[in-house]
N, C-alpha and C. Protein backbone atom coordinates (compact mmCIF):
# COMPACT_ATOMS: atom_id res chain seq x y z
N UNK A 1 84.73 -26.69 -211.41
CA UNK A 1 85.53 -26.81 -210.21
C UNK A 1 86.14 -25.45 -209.88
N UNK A 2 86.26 -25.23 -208.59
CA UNK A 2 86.89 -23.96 -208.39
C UNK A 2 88.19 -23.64 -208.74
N UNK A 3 88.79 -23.26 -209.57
CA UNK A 3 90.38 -22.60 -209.93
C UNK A 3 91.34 -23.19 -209.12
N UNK A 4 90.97 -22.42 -207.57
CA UNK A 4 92.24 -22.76 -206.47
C UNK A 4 92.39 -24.47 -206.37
N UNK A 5 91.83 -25.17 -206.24
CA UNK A 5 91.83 -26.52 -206.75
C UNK A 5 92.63 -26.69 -207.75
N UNK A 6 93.40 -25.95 -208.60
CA UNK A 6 94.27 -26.56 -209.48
C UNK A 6 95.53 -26.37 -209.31
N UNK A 7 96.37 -27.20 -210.25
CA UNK A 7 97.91 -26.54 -209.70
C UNK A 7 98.27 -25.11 -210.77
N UNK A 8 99.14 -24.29 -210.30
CA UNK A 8 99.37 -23.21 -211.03
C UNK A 8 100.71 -23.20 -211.82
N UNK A 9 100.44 -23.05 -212.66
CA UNK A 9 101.16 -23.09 -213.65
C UNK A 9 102.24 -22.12 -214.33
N UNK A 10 103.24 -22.19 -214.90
CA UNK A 10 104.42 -21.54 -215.24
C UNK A 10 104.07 -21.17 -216.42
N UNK A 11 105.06 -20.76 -216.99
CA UNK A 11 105.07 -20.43 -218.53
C UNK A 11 105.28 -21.86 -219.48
N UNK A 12 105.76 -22.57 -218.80
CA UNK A 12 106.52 -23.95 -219.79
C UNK A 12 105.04 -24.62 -219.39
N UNK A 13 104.68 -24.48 -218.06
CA UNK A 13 103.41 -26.00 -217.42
C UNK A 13 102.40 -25.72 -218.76
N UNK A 14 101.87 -23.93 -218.64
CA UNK A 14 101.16 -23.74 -219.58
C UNK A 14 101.11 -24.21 -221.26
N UNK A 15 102.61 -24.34 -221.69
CA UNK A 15 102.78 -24.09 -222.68
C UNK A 15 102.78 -26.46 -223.42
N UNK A 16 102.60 -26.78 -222.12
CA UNK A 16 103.09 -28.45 -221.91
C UNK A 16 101.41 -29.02 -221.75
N UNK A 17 100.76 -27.79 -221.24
CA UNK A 17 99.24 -28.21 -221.11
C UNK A 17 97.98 -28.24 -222.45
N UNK A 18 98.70 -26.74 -222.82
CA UNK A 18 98.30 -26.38 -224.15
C UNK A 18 98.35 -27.90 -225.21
N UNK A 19 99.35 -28.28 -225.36
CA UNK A 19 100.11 -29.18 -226.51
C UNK A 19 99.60 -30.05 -225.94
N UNK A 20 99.03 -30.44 -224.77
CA UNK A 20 98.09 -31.82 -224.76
C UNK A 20 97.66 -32.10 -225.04
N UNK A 21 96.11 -30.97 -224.73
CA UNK A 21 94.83 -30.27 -225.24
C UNK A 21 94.87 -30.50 -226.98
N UNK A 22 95.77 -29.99 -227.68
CA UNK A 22 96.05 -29.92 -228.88
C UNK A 22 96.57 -31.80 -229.58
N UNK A 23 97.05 -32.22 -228.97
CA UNK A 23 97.14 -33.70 -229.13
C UNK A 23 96.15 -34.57 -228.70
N UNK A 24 95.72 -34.42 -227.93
CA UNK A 24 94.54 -35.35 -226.93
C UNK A 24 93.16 -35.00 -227.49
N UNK A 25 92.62 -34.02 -227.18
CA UNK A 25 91.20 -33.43 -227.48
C UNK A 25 90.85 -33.53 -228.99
N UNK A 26 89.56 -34.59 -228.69
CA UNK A 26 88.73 -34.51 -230.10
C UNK A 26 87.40 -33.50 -230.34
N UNK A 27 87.89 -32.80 -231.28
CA UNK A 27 86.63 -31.62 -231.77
C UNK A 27 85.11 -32.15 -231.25
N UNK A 28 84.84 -31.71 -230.63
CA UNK A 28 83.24 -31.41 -230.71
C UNK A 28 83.00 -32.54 -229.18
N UNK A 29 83.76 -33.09 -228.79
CA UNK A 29 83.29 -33.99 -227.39
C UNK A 29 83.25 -33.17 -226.56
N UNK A 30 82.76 -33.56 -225.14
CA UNK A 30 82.57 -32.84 -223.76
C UNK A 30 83.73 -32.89 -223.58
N UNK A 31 83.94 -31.40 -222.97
CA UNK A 31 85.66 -30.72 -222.21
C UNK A 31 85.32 -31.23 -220.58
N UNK A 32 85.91 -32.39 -220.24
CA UNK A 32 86.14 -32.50 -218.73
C UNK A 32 86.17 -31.68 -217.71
N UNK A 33 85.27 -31.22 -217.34
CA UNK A 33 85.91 -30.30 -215.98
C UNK A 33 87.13 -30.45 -214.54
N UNK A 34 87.08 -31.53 -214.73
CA UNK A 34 88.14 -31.76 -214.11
C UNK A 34 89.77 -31.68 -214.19
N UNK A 35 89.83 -31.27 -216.10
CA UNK A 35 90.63 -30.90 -216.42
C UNK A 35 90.97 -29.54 -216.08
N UNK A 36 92.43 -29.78 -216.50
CA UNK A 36 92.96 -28.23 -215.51
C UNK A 36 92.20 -26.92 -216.75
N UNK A 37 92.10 -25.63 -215.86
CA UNK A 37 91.44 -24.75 -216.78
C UNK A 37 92.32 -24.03 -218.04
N UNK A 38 93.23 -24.40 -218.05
CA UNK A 38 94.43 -23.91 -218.82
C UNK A 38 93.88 -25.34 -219.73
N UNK A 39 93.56 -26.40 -219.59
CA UNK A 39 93.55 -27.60 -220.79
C UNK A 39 91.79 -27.11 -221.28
N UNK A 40 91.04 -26.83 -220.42
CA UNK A 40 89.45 -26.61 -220.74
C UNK A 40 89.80 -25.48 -222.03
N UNK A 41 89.95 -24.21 -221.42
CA UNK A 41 90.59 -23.47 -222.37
C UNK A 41 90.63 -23.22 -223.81
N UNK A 42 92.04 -24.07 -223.94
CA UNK A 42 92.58 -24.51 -225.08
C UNK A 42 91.60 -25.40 -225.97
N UNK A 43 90.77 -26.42 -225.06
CA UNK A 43 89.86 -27.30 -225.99
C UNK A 43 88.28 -26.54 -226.54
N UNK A 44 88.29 -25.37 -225.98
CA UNK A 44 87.14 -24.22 -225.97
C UNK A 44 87.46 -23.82 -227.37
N UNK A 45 89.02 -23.32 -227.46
CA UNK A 45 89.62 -22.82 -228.43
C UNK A 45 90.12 -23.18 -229.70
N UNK A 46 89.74 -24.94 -229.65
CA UNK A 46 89.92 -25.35 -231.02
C UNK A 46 88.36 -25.84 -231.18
N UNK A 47 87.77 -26.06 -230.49
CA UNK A 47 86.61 -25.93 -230.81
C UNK A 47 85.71 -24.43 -231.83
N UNK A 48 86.48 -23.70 -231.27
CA UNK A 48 86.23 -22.38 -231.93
C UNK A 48 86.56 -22.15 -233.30
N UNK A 49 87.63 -22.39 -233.18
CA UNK A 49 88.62 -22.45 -234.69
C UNK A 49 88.19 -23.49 -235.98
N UNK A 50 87.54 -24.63 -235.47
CA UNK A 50 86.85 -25.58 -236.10
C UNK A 50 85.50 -24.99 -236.84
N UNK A 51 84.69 -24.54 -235.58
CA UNK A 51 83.37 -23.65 -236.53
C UNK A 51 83.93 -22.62 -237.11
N UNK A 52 85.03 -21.61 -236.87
CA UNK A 52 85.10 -20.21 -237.46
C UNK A 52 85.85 -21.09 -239.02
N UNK A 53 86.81 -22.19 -238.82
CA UNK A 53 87.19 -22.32 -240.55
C UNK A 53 85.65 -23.19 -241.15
N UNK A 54 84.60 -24.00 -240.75
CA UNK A 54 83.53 -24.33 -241.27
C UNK A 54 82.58 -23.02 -241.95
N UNK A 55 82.50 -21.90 -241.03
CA UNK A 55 81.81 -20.62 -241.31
C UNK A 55 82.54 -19.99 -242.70
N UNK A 56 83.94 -20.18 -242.51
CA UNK A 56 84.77 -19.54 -243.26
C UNK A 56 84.38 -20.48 -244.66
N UNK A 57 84.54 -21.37 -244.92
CA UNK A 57 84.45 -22.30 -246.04
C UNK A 57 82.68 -21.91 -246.48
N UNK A 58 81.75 -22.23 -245.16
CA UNK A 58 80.79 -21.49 -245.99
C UNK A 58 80.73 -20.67 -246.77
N UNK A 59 81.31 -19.17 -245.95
CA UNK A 59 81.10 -18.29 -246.63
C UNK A 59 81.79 -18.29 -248.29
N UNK A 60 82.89 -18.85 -247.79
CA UNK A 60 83.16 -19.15 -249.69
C UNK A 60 82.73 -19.65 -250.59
N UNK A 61 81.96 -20.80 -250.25
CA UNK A 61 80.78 -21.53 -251.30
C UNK A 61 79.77 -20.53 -251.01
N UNK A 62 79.54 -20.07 -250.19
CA UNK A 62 78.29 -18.84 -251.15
C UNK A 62 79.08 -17.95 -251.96
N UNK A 63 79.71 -17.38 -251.61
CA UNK A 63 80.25 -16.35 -252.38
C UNK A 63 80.79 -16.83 -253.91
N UNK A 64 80.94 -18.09 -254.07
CA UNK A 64 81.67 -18.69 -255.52
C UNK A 64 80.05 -18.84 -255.91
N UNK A 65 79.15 -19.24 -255.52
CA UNK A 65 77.93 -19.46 -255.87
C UNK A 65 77.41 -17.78 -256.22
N UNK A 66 77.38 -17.18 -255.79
CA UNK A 66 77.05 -16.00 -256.03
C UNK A 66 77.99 -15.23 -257.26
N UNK A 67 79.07 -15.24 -257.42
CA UNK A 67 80.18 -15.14 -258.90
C UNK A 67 79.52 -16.20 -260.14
N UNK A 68 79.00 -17.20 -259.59
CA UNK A 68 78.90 -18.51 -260.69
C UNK A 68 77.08 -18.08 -260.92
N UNK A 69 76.90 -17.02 -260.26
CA UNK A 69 75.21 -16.99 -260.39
C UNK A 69 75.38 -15.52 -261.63
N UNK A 70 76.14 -14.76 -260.77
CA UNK A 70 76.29 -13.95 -261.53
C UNK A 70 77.16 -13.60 -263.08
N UNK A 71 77.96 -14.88 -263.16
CA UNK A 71 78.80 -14.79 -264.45
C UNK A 71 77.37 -15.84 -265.68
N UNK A 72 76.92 -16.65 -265.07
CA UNK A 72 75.80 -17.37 -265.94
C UNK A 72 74.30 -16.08 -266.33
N UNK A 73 74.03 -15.15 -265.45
CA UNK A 73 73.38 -13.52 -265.86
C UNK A 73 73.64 -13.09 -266.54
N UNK A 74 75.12 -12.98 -266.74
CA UNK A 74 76.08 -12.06 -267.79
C UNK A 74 75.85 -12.95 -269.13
N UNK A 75 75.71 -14.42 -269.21
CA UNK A 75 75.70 -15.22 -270.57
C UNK A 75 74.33 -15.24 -270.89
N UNK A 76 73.63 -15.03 -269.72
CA UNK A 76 72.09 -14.99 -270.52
C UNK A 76 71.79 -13.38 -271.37
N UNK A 77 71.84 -12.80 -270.27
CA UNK A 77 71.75 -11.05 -270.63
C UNK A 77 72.25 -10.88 -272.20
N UNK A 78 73.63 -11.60 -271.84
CA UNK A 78 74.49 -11.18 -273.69
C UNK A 78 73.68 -11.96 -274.82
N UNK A 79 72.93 -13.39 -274.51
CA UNK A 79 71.82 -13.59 -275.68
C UNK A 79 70.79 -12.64 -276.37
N UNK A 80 70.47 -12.06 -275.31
CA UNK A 80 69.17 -10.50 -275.93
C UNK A 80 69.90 -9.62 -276.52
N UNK A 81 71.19 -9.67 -276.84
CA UNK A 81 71.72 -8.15 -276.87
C UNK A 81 71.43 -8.53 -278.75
N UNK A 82 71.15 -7.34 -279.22
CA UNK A 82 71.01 -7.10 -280.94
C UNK A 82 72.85 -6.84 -281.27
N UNK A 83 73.17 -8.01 -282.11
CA UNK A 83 74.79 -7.71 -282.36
C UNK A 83 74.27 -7.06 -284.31
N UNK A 84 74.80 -5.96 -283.89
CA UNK A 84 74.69 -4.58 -285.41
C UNK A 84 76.25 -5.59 -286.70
């Protein structure tokens, strides 16, 4: 929808629209367009935050997988070693 079509908003409207978005909106459904663009927005933006902490958690199970790959190397390696 075109912008001017909406009402314009203050610092508080914004801040009352936000906290909707944030109460109302379920992760991963279609963002209404008809919603005001200050609520589209915000639901863009936890949408975002949802994959970036999923990415984030990935990356930590690889990375513990990769410590747990590499500390079980270190217990094999130390079997070959000749203890004098």
């Amino acid at each position: 929808m075109k912008p001017e079509l909406f009402k314009t908003l203050d610092k508080s409207d914004v801040k009352i629209y936000k906290k909707w978005a944030r109460d109302n909106f379920k992760i991963g459904t279609d963002i209404n367009k008809v919603w005001h663009p200050v609520v589209q927005n915000e639901c863009d933006k936890i949408n975002q935050e949802y994959i970036d902490k999923l990415n984030l958690q990935k990356n930590r199970e690889i990375s513990w997988r990769a410590k747990l790959s590499k500390q079980e190397l270190k217990q094999r390696l130390s079997s070959f070693v000749v203890k004098k």
